[in-house]
C-alpha atoms as a PDB file:
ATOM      1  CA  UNK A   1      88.629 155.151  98.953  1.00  0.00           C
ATOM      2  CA  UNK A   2      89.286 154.033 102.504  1.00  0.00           C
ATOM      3  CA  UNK A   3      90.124 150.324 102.899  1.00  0.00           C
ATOM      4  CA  UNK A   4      88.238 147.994 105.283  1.00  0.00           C
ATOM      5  CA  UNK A   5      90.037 147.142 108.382  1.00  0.00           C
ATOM      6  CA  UNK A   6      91.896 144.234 108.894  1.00  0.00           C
ATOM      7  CA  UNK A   7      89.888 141.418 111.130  1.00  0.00           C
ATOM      8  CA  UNK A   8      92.697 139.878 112.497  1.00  0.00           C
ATOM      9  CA  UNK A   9      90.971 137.686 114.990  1.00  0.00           C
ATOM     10  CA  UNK A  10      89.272 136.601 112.310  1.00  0.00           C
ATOM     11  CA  UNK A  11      92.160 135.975 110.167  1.00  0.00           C
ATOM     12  CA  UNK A  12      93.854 134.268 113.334  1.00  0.00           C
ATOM     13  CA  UNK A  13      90.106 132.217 114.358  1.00  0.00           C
ATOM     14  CA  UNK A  14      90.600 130.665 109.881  1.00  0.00           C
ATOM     15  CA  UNK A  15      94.174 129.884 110.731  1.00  0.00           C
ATOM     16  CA  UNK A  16      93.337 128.080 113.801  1.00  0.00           C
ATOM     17  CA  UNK A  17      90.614 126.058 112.105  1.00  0.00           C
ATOM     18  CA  UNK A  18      92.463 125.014 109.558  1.00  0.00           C
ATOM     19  CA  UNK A  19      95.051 123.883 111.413  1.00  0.00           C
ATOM     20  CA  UNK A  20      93.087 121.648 113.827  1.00  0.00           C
ATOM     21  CA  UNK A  21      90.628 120.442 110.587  1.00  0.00           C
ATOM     22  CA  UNK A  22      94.146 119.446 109.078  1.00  0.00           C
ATOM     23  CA  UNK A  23      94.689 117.317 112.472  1.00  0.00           C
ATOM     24  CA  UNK A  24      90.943 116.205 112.524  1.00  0.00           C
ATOM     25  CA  UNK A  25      91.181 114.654 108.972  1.00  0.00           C
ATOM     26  CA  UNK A  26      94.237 112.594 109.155  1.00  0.00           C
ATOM     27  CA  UNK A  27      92.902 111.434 112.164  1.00  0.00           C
ATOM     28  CA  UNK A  28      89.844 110.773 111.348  1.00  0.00           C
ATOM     29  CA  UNK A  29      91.212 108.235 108.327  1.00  0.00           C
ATOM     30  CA  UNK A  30      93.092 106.302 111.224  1.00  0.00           C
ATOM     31  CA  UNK A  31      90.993 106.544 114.583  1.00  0.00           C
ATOM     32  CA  UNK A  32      87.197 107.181 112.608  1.00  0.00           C
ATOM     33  CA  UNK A  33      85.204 110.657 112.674  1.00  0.00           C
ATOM     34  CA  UNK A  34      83.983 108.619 116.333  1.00  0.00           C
ATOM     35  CA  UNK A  35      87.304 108.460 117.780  1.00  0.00           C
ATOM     36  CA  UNK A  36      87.366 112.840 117.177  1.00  0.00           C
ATOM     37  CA  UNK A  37      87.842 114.407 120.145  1.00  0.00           C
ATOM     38  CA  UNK A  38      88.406 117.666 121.705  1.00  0.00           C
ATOM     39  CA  UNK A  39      91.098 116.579 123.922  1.00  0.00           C
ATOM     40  CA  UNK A  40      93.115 114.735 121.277  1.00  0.00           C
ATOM     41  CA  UNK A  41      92.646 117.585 118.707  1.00  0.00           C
ATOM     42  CA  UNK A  42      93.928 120.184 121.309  1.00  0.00           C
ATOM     43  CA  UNK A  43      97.046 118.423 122.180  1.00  0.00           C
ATOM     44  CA  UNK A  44      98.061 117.112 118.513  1.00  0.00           C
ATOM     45  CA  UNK A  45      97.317 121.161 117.114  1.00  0.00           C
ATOM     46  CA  UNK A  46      98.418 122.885 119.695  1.00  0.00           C
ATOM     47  CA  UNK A  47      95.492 124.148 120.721  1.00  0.00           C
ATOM     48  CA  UNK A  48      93.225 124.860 124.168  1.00  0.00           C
ATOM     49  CA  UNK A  49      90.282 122.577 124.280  1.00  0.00           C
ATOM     50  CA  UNK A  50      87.951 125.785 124.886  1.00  0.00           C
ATOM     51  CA  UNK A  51      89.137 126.980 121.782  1.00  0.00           C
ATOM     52  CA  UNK A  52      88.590 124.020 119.336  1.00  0.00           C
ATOM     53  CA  UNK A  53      84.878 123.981 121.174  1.00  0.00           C
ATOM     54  CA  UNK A  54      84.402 127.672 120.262  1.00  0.00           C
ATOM     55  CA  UNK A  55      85.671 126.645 116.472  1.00  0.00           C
ATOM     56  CA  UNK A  56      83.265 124.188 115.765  1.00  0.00           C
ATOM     57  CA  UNK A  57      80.827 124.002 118.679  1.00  0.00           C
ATOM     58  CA  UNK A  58      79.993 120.504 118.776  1.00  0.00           C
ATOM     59  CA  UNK A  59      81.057 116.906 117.771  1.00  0.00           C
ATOM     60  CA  UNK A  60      78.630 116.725 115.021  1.00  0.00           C
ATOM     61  CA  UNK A  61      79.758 119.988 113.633  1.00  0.00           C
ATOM     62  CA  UNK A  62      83.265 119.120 113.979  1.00  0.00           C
ATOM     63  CA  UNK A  63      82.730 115.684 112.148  1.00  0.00           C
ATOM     64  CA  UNK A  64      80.650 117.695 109.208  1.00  0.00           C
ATOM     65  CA  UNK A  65      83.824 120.160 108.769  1.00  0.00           C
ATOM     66  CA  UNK A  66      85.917 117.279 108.734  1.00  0.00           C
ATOM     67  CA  UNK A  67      84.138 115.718 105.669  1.00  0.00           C
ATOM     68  CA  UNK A  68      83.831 118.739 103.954  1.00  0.00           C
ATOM     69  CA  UNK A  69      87.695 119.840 104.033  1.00  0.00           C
ATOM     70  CA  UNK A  70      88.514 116.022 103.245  1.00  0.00           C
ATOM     71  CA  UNK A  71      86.381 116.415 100.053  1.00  0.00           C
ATOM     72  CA  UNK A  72      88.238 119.293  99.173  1.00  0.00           C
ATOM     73  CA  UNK A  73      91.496 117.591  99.541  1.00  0.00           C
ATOM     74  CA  UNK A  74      90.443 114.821  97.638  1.00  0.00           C
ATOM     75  CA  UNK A  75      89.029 117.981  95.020  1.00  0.00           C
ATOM     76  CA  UNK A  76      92.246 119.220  94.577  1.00  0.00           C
ATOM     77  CA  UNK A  77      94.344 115.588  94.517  1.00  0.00           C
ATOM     78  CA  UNK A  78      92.365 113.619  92.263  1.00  0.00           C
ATOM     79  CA  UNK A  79      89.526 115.607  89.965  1.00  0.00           C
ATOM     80  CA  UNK A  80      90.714 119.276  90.141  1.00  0.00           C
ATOM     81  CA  UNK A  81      94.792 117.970  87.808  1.00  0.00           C
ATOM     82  CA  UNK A  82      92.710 116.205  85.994  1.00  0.00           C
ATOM     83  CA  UNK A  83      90.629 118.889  84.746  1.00  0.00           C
ATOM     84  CA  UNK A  84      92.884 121.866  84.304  1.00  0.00           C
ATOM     85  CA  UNK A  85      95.334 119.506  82.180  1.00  0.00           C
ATOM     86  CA  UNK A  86      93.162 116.964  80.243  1.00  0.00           C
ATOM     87  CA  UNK A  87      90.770 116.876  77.907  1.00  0.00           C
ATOM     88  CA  UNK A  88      87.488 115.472  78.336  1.00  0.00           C
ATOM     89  CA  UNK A  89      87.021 111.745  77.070  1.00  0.00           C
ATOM     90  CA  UNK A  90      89.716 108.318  77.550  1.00  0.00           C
ATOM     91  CA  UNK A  91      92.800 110.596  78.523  1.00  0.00           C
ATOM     92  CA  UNK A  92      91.019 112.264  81.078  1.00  0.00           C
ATOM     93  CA  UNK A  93      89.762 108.954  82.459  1.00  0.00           C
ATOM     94  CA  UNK A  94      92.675 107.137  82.708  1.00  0.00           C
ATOM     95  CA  UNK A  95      94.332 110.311  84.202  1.00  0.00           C
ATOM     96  CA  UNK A  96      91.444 109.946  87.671  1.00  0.00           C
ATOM     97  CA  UNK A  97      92.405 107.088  87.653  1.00  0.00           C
ATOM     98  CA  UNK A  98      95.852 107.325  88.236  1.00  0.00           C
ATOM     99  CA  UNK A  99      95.985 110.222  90.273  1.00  0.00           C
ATOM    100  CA  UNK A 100      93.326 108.132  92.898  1.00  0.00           C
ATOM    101  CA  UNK A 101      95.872 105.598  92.916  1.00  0.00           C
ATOM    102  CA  UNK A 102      98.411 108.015  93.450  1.00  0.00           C
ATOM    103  CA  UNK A 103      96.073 109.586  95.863  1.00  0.00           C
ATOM    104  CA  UNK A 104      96.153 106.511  97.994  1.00  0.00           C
ATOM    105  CA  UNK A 105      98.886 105.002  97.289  1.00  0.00           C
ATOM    106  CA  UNK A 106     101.156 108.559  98.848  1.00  0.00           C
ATOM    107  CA  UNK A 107      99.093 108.555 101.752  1.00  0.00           C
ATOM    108  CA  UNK A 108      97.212 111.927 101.252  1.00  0.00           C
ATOM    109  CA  UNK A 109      95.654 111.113 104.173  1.00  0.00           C
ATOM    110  CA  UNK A 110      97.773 108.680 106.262  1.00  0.00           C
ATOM    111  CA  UNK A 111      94.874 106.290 106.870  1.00  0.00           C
ATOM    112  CA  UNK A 112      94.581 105.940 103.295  1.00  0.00           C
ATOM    113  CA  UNK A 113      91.084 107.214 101.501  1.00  0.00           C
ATOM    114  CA  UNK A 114      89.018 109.108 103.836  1.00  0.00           C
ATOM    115  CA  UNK A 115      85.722 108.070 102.224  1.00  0.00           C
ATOM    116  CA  UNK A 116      86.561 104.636 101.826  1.00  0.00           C
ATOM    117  CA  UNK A 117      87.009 104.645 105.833  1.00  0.00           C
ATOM    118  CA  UNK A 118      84.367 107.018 106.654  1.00  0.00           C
ATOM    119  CA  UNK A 119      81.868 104.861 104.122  1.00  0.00           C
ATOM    120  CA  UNK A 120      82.439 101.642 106.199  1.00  0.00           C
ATOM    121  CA  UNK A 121      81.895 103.508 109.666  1.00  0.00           C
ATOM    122  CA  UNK A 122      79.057 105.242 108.970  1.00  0.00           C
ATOM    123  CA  UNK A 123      77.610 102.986 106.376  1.00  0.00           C
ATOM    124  CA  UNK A 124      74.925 101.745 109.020  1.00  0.00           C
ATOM    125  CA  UNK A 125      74.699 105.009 110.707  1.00  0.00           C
ATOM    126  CA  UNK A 126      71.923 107.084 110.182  1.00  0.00           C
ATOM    127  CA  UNK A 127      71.940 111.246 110.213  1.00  0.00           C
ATOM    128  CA  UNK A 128      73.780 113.939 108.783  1.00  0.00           C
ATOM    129  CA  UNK A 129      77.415 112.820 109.015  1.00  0.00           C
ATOM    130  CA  UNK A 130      76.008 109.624 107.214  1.00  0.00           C
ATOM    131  CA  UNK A 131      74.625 111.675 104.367  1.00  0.00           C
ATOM    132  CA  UNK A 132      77.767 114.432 103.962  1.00  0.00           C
ATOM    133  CA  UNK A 133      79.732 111.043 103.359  1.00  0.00           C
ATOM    134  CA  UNK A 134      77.113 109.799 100.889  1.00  0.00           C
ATOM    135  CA  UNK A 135      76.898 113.519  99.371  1.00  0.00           C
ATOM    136  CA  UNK A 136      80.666 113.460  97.993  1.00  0.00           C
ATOM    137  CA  UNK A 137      80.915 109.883  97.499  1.00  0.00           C
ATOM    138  CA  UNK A 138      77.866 110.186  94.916  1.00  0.00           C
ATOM    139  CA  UNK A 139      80.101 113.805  93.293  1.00  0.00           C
ATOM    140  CA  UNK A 140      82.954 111.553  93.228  1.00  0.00           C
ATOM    141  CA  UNK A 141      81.259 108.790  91.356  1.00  0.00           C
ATOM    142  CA  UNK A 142      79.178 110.949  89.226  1.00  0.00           C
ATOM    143  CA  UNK A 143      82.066 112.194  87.911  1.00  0.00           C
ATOM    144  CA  UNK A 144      84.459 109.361  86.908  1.00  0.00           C
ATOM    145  CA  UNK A 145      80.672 108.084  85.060  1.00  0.00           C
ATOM    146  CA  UNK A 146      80.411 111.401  83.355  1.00  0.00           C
ATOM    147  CA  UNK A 147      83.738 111.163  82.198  1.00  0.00           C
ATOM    148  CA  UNK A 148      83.284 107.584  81.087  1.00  0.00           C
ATOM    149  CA  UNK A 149      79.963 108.433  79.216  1.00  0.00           C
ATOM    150  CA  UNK A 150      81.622 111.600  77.575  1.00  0.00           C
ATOM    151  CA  UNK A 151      84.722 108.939  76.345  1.00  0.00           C
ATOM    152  CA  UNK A 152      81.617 105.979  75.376  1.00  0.00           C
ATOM    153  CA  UNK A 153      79.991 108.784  72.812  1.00  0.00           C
ATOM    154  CA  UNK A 154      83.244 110.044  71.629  1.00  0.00           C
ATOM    155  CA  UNK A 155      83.762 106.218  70.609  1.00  0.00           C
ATOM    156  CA  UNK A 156      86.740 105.611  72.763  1.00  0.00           C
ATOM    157  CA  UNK A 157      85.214 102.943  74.822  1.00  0.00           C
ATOM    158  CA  UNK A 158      83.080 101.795  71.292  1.00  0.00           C
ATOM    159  CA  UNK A 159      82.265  98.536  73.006  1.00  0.00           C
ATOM    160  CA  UNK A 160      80.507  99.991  77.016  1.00  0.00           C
ATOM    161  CA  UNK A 161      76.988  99.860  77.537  1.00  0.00           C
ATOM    162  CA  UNK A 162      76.508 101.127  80.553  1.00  0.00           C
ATOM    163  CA  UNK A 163      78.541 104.096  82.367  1.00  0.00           C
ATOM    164  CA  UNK A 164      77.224 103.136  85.751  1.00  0.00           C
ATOM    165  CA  UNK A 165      78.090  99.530  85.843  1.00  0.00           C
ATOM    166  CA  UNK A 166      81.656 100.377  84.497  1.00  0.00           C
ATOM    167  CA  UNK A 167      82.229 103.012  87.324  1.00  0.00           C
ATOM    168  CA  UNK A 168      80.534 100.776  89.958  1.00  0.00           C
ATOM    169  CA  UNK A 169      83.418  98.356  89.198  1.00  0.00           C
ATOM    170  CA  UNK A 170      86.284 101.239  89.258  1.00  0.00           C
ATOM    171  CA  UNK A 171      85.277 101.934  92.257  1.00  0.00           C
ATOM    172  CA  UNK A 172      85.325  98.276  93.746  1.00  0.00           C
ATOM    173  CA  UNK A 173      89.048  98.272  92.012  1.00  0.00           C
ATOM    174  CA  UNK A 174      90.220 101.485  93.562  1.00  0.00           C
ATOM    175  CA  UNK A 175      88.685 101.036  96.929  1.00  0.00           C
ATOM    176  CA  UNK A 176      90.234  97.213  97.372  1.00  0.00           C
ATOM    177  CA  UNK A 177      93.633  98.599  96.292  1.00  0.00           C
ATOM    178  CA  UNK A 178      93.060 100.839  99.376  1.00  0.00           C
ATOM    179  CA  UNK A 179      92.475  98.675 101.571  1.00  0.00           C
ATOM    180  CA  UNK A 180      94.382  95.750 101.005  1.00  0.00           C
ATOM    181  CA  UNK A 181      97.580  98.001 100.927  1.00  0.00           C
ATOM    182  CA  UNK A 182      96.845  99.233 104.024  1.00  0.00           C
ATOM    183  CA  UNK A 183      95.800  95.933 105.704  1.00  0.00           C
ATOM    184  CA  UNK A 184      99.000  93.875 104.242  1.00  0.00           C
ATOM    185  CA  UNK A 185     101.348  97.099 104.458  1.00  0.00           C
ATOM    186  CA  UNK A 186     102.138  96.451 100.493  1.00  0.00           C
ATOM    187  CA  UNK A 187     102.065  98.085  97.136  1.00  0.00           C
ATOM    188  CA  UNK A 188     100.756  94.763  95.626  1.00  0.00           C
ATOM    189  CA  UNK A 189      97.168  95.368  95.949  1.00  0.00           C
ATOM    190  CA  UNK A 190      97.559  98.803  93.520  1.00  0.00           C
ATOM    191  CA  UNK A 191      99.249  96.738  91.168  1.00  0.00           C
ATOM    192  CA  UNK A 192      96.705  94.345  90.941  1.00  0.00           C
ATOM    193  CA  UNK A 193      94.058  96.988  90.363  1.00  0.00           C
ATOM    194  CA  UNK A 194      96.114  98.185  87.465  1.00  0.00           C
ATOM    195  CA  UNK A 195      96.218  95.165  85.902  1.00  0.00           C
ATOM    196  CA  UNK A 196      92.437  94.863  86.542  1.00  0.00           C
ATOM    197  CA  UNK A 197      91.150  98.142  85.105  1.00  0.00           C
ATOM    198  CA  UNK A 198      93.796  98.413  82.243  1.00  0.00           C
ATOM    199  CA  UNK A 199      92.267  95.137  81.293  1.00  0.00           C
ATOM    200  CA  UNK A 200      88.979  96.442  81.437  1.00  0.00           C
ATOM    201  CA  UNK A 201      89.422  99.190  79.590  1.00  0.00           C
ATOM    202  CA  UNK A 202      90.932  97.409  76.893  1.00  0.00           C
ATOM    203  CA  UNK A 203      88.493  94.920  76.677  1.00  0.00           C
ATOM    204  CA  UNK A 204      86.090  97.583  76.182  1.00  0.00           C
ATOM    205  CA  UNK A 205      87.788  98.690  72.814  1.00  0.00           C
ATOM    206  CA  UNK A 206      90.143 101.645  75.021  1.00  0.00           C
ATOM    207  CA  UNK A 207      93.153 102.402  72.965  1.00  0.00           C
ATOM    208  CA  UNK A 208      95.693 100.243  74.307  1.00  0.00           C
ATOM    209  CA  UNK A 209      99.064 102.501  74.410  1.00  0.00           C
ATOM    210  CA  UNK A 210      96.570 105.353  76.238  1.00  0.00           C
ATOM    211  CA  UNK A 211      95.209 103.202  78.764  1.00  0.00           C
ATOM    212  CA  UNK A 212      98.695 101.719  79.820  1.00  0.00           C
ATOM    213  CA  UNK A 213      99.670 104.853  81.317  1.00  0.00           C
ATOM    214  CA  UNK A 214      96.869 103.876  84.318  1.00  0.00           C
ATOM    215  CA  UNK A 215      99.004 103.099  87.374  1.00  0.00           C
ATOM    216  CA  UNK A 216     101.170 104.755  90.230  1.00  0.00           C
ATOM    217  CA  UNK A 217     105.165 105.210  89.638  1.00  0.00           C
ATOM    218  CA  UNK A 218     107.250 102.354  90.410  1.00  0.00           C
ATOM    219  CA  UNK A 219     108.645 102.411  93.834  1.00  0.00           C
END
């Protein structure tokens, strides 16, 4: 059997767009999917201006790449561990939840959590940037409530209602941690949010020695 021939300016056009999507994202979290722009992304990857336009062919385009490789980032940092090492139910709950702190907390992305910046940019901003955002912010928190519902009927959380309400105020935990750190230039703010949603899990009947391992090594 003869083998296919090697693309290799295809091979060398993936490599370039990953390396200037790399750029794009951590930029993005710090200057906003606005503040993209050819000529910044060509001299911070290296790369001709012509080329990055022949890569992604507009600003919109760009800006929709950009969401969708900082969704798989934030995949393979916070839900995809999880997963391959947890079982479904309280572990796997309080494991997110870590890991998003962690997430944060190392600077994945050095403006902090891409969606949590991207949310408050283009919260207001109609169009199809506006909806990729919304698109994995509702996978994210679809999720962390599937997981919670999954530990509620195994009767680890015996005393939650309501899935929804529960993840609505992770979220609000997570997301403040986020951005306080980043505003004050501390570690406080994630150690406040551990305080807040071990105490909510534990009020809702979590087992207390589990849900103690929620929180980001001590620096």
């Amino acid at each position: 059997m003869t083998q296919a021939p090697i693309d290799r300016r295809r091979i060398r056009g993936d490599e370039s767009r990953r390396t200037v999507l790399n750029h794009a994202v951590q930029s993005a979290t710090v200057d906003g999917l606005e503040g993209l722009t050819i000529g910044r992304l060509a001299d911070a990857s290296g790369h001709s201006k012509s080329g990055i336009a022949t890569l992604f062919g507009s600003k919109e385009q760009l800006q929709l790449a950009v969401v969708s490789a900082a969704r798989e980032v934030f995949i393979d940092a916070v839900i995809a561990p999880a997963r391959a090492h947890t079982p479904r139910g309280l572990v796997r709950v309080c494991t997110i939840l870590s890991d998003w702190l962690a997430y944060s907390h190392d600077r994945v992305f050095r403006g902090g959590c891409f969606f949590a910046a991207t949310s408050v940019e283009f919260d207001a901003k109609p169009g199809v940037v506006r909806d990729a955002i919304i698109a994995a912010s509702r996978d994210w928190e679809d999720y962390l409530a599937g997981s919670i519902e999954h530990a509620k009927n195994a009767g680890e959380l015996p005393l939650l209602d309501d899935a929804r309400q529960l993840t609505f105020e992770i979220v609000s935990f997570l997301e403040a941690a986020n951005t306080r750190s980043l505003l004050y230039e501390s570690v406080e703010p994630y150690r406040r949010a551990e305080v807040a949603l071990r105490s909510r899990l534990i009020a809702l009947g979590g087992d207390t020695a589990l849900v103690a391992t929620v929180g980001t090594p001590a620096d």
